[in-house]
Structures are given as structure tokens and as C-alpha cells.
Protein backbone atom coordinates (compact mmCIF):
# COMPACT_ATOMS: atom_id res chain seq x y z
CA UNK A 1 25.55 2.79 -1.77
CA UNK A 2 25.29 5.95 0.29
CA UNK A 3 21.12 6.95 0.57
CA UNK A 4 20.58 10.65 -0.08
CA UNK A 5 18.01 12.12 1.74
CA UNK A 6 16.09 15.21 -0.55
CA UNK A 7 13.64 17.41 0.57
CA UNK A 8 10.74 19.02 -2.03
CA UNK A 9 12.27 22.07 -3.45
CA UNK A 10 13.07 22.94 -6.53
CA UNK A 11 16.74 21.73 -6.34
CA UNK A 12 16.62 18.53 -4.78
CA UNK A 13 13.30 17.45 -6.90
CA UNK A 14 15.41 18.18 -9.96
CA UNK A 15 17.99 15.86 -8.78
CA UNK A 16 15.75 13.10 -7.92
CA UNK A 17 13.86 13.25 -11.06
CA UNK A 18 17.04 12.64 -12.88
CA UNK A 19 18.04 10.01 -10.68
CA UNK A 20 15.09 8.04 -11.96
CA UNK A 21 15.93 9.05 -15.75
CA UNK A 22 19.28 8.03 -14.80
CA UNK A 23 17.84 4.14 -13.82
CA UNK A 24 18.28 4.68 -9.71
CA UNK A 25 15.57 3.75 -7.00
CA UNK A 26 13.69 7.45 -5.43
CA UNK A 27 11.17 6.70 -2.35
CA UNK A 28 8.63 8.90 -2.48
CA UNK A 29 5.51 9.67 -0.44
CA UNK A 30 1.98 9.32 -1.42
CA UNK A 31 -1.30 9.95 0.22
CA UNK A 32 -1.34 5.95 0.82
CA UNK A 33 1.89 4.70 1.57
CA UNK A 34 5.61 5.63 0.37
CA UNK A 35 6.50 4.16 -2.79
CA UNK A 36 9.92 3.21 -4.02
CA UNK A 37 10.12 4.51 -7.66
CA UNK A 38 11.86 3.05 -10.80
CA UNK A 39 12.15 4.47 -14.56
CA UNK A 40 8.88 1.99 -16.06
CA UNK A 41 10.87 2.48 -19.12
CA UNK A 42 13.86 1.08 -17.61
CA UNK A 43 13.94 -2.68 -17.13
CA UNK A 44 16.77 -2.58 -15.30
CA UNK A 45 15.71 -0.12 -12.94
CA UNK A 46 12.45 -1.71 -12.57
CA UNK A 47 14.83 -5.46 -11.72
CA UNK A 48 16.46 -3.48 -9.15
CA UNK A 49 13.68 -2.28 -7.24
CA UNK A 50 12.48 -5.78 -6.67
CA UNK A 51 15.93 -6.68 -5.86
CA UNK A 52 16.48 -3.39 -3.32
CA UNK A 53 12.64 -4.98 -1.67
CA UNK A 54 13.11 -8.83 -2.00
CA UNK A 55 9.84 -8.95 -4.06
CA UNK A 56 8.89 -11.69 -5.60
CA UNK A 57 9.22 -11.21 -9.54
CA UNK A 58 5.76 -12.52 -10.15
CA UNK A 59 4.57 -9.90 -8.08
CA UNK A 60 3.16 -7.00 -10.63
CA UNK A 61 3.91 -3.41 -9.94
CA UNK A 62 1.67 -0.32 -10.36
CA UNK A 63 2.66 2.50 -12.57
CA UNK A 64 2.57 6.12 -11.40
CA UNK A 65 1.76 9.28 -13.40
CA UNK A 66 0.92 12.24 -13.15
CA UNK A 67 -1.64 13.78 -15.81
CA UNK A 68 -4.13 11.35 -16.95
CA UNK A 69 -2.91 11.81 -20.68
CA UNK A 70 0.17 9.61 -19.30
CA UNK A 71 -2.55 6.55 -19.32
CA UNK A 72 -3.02 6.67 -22.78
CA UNK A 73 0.87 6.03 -23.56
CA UNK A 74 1.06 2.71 -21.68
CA UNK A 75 -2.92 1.36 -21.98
CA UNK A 76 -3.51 -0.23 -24.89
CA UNK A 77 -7.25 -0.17 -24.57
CA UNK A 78 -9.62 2.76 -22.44
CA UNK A 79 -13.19 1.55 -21.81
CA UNK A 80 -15.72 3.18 -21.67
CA UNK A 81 -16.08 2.37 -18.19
CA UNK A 82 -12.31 3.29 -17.45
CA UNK A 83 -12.95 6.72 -19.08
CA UNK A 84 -15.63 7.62 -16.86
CA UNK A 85 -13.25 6.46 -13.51
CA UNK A 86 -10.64 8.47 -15.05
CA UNK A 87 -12.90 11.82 -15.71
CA UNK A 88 -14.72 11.43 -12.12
CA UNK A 89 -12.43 10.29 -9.74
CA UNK A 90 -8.77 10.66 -10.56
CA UNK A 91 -6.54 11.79 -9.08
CA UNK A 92 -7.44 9.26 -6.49
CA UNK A 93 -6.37 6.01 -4.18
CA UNK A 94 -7.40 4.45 -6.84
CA UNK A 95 -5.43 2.17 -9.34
CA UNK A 96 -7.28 1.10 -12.46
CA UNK A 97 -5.99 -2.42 -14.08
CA UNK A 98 -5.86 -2.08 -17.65
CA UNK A 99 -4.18 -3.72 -21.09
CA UNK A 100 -1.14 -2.25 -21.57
CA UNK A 101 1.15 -1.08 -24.44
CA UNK A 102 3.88 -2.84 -25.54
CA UNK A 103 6.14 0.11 -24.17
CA UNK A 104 5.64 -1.91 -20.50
CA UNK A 105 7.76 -4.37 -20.30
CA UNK A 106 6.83 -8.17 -19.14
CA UNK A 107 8.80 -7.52 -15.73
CA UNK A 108 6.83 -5.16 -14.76
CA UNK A 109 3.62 -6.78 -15.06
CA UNK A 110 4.57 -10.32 -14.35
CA UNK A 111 3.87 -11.50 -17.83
CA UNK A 112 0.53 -10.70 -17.61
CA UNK A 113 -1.18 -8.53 -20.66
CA UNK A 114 -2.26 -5.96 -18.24
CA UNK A 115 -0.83 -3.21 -16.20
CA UNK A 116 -2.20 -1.52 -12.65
CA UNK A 117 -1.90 2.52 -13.36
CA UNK A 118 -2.45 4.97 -10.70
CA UNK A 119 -1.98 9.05 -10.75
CA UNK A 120 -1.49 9.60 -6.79
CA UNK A 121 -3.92 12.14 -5.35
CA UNK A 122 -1.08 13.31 -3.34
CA UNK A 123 0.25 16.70 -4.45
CA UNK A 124 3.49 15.92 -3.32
CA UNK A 125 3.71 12.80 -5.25
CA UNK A 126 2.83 14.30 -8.37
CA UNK A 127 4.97 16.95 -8.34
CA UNK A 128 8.00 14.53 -8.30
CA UNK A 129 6.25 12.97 -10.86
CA UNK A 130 6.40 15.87 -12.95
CA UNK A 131 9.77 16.25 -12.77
CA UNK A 132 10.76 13.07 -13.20
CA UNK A 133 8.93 13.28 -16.32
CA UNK A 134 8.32 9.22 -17.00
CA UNK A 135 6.04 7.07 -15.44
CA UNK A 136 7.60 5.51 -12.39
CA UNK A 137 6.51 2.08 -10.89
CA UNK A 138 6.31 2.68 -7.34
CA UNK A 139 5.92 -0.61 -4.94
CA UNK A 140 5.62 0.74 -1.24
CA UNK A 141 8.38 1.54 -0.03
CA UNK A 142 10.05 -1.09 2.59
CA UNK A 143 11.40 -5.12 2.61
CA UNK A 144 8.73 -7.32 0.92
CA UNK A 145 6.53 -8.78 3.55
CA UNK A 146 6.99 -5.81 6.14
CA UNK A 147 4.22 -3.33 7.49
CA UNK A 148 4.40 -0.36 4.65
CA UNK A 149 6.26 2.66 5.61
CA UNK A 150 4.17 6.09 6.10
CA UNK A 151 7.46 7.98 7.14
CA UNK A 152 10.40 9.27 5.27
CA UNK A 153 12.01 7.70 8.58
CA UNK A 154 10.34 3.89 8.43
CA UNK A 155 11.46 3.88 4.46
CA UNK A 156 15.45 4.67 6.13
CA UNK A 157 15.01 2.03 8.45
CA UNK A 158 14.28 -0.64 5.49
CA UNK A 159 16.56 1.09 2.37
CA UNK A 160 19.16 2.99 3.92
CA UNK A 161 22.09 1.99 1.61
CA UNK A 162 19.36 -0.04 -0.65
CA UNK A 163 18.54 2.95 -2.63
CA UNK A 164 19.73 5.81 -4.20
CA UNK A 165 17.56 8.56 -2.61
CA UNK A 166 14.39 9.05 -0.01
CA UNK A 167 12.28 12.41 -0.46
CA UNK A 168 11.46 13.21 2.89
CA UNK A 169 7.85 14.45 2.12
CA UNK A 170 5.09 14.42 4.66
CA UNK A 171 3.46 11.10 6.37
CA UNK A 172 1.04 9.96 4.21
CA UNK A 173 -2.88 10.72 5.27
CA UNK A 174 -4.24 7.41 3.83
CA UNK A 175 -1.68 5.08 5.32
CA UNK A 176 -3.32 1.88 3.63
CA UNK A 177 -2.56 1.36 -0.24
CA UNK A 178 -4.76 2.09 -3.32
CA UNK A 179 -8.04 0.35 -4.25
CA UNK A 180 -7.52 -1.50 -7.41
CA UNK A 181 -9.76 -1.83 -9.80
CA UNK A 182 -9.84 -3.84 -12.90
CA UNK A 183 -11.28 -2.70 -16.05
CA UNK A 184 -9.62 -4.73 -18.62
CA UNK A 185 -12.79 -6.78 -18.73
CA UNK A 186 -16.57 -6.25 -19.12
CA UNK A 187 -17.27 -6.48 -15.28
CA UNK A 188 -15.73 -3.93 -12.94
CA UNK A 189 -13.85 -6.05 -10.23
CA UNK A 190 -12.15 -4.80 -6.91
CA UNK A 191 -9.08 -6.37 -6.79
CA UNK A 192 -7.41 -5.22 -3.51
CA UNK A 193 -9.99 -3.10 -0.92
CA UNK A 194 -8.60 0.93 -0.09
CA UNK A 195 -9.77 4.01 0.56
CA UNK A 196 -12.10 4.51 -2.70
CA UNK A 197 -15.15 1.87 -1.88
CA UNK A 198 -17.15 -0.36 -4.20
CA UNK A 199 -20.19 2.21 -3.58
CA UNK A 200 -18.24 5.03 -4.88
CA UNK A 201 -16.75 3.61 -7.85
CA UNK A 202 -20.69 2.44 -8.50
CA UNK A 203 -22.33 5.65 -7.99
CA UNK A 204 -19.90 6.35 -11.77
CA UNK A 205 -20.34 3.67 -13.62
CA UNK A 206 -24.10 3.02 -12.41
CA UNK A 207 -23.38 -0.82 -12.41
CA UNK A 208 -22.57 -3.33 -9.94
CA UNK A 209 -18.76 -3.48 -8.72
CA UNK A 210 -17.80 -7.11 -7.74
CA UNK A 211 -15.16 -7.30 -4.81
CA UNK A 212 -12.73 -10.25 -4.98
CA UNK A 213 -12.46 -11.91 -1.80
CA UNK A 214 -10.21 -14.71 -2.65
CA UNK A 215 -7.31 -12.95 -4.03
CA UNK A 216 -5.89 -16.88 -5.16
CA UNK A 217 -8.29 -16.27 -8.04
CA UNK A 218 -7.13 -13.37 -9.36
CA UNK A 219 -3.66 -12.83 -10.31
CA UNK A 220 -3.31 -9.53 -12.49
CA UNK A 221 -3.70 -7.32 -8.89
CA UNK A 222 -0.15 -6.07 -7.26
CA UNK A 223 0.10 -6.85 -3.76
CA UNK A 224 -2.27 -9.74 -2.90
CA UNK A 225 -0.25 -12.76 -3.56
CA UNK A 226 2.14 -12.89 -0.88
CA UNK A 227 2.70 -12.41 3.41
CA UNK A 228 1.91 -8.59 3.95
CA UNK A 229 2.34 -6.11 6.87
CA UNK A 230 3.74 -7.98 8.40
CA UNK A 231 5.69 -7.28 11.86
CA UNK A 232 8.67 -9.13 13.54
CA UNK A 233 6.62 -10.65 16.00
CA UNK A 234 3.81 -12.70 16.15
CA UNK A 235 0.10 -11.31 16.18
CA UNK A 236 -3.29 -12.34 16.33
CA UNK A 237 -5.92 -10.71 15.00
CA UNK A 238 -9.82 -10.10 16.88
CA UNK A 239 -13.02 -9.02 14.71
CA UNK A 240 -15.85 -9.18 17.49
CA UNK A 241 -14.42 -6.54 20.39
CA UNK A 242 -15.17 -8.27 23.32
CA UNK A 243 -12.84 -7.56 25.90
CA UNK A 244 -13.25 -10.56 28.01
CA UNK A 245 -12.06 -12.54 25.56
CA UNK A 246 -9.49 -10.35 24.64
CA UNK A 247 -8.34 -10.27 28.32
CA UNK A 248 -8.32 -13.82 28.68
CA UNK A 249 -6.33 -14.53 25.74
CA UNK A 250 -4.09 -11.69 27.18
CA UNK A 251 -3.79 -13.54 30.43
CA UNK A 252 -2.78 -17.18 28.81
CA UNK A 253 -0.21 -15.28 26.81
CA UNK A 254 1.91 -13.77 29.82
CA UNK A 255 1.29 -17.42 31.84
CA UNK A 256 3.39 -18.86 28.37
CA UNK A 257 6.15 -16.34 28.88
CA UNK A 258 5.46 -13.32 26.25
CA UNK A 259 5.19 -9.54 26.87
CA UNK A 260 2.14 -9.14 24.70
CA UNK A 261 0.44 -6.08 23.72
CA UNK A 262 -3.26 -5.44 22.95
CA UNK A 263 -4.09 -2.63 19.99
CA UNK A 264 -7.36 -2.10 21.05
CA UNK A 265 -10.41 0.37 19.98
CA UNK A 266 -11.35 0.84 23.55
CA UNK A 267 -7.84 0.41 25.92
CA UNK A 268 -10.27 2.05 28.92
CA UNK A 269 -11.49 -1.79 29.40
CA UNK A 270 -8.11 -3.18 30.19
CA UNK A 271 -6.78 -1.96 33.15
CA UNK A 272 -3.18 -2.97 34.05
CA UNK A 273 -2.34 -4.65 30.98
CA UNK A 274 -0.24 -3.60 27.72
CA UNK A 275 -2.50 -1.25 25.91
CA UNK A 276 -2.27 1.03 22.67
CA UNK A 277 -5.49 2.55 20.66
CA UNK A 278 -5.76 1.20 17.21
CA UNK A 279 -7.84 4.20 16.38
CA UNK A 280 -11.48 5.72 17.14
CA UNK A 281 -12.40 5.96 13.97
CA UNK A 282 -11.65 4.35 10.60
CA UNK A 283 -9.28 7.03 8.57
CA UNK A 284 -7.50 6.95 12.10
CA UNK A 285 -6.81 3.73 12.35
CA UNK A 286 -5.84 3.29 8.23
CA UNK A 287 -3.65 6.10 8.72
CA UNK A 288 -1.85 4.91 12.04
CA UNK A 289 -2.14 1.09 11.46
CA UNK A 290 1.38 0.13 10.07
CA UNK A 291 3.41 2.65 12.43
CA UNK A 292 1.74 0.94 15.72
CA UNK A 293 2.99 -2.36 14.29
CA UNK A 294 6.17 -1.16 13.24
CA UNK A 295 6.23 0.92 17.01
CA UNK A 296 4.67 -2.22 18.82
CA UNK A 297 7.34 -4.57 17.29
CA UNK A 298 9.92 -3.19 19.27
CA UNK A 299 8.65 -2.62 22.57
CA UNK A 300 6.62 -6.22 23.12
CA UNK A 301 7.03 -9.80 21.80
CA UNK A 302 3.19 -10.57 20.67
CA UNK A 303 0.61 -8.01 19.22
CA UNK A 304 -3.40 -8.94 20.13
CA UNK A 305 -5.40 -6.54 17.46
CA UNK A 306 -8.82 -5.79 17.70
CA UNK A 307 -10.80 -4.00 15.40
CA UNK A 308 -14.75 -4.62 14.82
CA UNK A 309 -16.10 -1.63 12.78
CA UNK A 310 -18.51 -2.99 9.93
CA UNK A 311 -18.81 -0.26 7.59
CA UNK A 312 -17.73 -0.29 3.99
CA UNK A 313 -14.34 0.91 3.97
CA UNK A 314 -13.35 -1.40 7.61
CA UNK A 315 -13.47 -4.22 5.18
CA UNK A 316 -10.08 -2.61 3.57
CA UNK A 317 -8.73 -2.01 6.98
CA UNK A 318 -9.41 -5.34 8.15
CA UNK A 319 -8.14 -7.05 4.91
CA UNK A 320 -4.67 -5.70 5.97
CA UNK A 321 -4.85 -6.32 9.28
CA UNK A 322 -6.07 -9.57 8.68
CA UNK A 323 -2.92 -10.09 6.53
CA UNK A 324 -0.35 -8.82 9.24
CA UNK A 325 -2.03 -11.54 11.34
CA UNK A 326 -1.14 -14.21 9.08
CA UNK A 327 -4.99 -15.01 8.96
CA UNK A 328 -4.48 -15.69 12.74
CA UNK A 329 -7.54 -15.10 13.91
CA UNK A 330 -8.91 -16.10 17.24
């Protein structure tokens, strides 16, 4: 099919909010990553957008809204504890994990008797919401397995032809996906790490928030089951920063034959060699994290990453970096 490319005025959002009445695939961005939006009351729409990714089926997807009255139609059951996330924090990066209505169908959740809802902080991503005027399940935005787009122009380099239209909106300011959080159950769990931390979700509920760090164990979370982030070419991945090391392993990569690359938080300490900053602080490197690898893929054949920061939300950075690796770390 021939991609349409829309930009956010009136016009254009019109048309792409009845493409996805229609049943057709809309990428959109949010304030994480773009998302590639379906009908959640269409199953065929929804089939097709796992189809136009290569997703595995058993994958589940989040649903997107807009006005947090739009959770009530497809959760069957609102805690207590899911009322006060919803009345403190939303809009957020945030996707709460909740059971759902029999209005979401099976394929969407992966047969599981929950469903992951988020209502995008972005204001650009709810105001195609609104006009699309359903809830729309909105995986990122690329070919399953690849680092997630955070440009109209990375989504056209996966989709083109794929998908019925891209909203070119602006590059997203998170650039790592949504905390979820489940809340179908009596303890508050952190499924996948983001942007929104375990304190902060704490500080509203004024109980402890338990972070999953096997993802194996836990099913019901989109996005932790399978290869992530991943680019073309191989990588490793560094957590302590020390540039010998780093150099050395450098060193015995161009003896072997490769052109690598280091994405490094300090490139001052490696004179003559392939060199790009990950980032100098944390929302920077988030927010620029899966353009250098998509960038880095193309100009060298190996990617060393380094990234060492220790505070609360690195640990989200790090779990997707760790993932791009392919747990390769040295």
C-alpha cells in the first residue's frame, strides 16, 4: 500500500482518525516512543498491526486513550489503588495493568484476563486520540525486535508501504517506553522500568512498589518477552565506565577485523578511536538512546555501550540497553 504521510492539523487529523475507525494502521508520536495505532475494537485491525510489525501474537498490546473516563469502558475492575494512580499521575509514561472488559478482545491481550491501558502525556498524542474517538492499541512503532523509532522518519524507514498513514508529529522527549504498572492484584508491581519510578508511584499509594526483575515470571506486561532494541549489528554492553577496559576491548575488536564504535558517557578519554556520547545526563541519554543505535548501525559494524549512572530511573535506561545488547555484557 502507498504510506500517507499527515501532519497535525485539523484536516489531516480528521483523516487519520477515520482511518483507524475505518480498521487501517496510523503511527503516531508519543512523549515515549511512536506508536503504531489500531481500532482496539477492531480485531482485525488489531491482527494487522502485529502482522505490519512481525510481533509475536502472544505479545500483549497497550491500549491508548485519551480522558481517563475511557478506562472505565474497557477495565472491568478500578482499585482503589488504581484510582489514586489515575487521579495523581495521569496523564503520564505510565501504563497501569488492569482486568479488562469483555469489549477487549483475547488478541489483544494475549489471552490473558488483563489489559495494559495508558492515556499518553503527550499532547500531540491525545489529540489524535480525540479524534479518532476509540481507544487505539499502539505497539511502538517499527519491525518487532528493532530499536523503537522517536522520528516520524525512523517509523518510514520500518512501515513505509506497511501502513496506511504516519503523523509526522514531533520526536518524542522521553524516547524510552512507559513504566508499567500492574494493579490487577493486591501488590503494586513494576512490570517494565520507564520514566515514572517506583519512588514516585510510592509517594501515591504510600505502600511499597515491587519491581520485577525477571520479566520470565511475569507474563501479563507488553514488551518484555522477546529480543528488543535491537540494532543490525552486534553490541556489547559496559555498566562500570572504566575506560581502560573499554579501550582494550576496543583494541581486540579492530585486531579481529570490525570497525567498532564506542557510545560512551565520557568520549574525551578515547582519543583516536570511534567515539559518540551516549548522553551526560539521564533524560539525555533515554531520549537519544535508540537514534544512536539506529545512526551507529549504519556507519560501524560493532557498537561498545557504556553507561554507569546508578540512580533510580538509570535502572530503566539500562534495562533497555541491556536488552539491545542481547544481555552481552562484558
Amino acid at each position: 500500500m502507498k504510506t500517507k504521510y499527515l501532519q497535525f492539523n485539523d484536516k489531516d487529523l480528521t483523516a487519520a482518525g477515520e482511518l483507524i475507525r475505518q480498521g487501517e494502521l496510523v503511527a503516531f508520536p508519543t512523549e515515549t516512543v511512536y506508536g503504531l495505532g489500531a481500532n482496539a475494537f477492531n480485531v482485525n485491525a488489531v491482527k494487522n498491526s502485529y502482522s505490519a510489525k512481525g510481533r509475536p501474537s502472544d505479545n500483549p498490546l497497550i491500549v491508548h486513550v485519551y480522558d481517563k473516563s475511557q478506562i472505565y469502558d474497557i477495565a472491568r475492575e478500578v482499585s482503589s489503588d488504581a484510582e489514586k494512580i489515575i487521579d495523581s499521575l495521569l496523564p503520564a509514561s505510565l501504563t497501569i495493568v488492569l482486568p479488562k472488559r469483555d469489549v477487549i478482545d483475547d488478541c489483544i491481550t494475549a489471552g490473558l484476563d488483563t489489559v495494559a491501558i495508558r492515556m499518553p502525556l503527550s499532547v500531540q498524542a491525545r489529540k489524535f486520540l480525540r479524534y479518532a474517538n476509540v481507544p487505539v492499541t499502539a505497539p511502538s512503532a517499527n519491525l518487532s525486535g528493532r530499536p523503537s523509532p522517536t522520528t516520524w522518519q525512523r517509523v518510514a524507514e520500518d512501515l513505509d508501504g506497511r501502513i496506511a498513514a504516519v503523523l509526522c508529529g514531533q520526536p518524542c522527549g522521553v524516547g524510552i517506553e512507559s513504566t508499567v504498572l500492574d494493579l490487577s492484584r493486591d501488590e503494586p508491581l513494576i512490570l517494565r522500568p520507564g520514566i515514572v519510578t517506583p519512588q514516585e508511584i510510592q509517594s501515591v499509594l504510600h505502600k511499597k512498589v515491587t519491581v520485577v526483575t525477571d520479566p520470565k515470571a511475569i507474563v501479563n506486561s507488553p514488551g518484555v518477552r522477546y529480543k528488543h532494541y535491537a540494532p543490525r549489528v552486534p553490541m556489547a554492553l559496559d555498566v562500570s565506565g572504566d575506560a581502560d577496559k573499554l579501550a582494550r576491548y576496543y583494541d581486540e575488536l579492530t585486531r579481529k577485523g570490525y570497525n567498532p564504535v564506542l557510545l560512551v558517557e565520557h568520549p574525551e578519554a578515547f582519543g583516536g578511536r570511534n567515539v559518540r556520547l551516549i548522553g551526560r545526563a539521564d533524560e539525555e541519554v533515554a531520549r537519544s538512546l535508540f537514534e544512536n543505535l539506529r545512526v551507529l548501525e549504519t556507519q560501524f559494524d560493532y557498537i561498545i555501550a557504556s553507561f554507569s549512572s546508578k540512580t533510580q530511573f538509570a535502572e530503566s535506561i539500562l534495562n533497555r540497553l541491556t536488552r539491545s545488547a542481547g544481555h552481552n555484557i562484558i
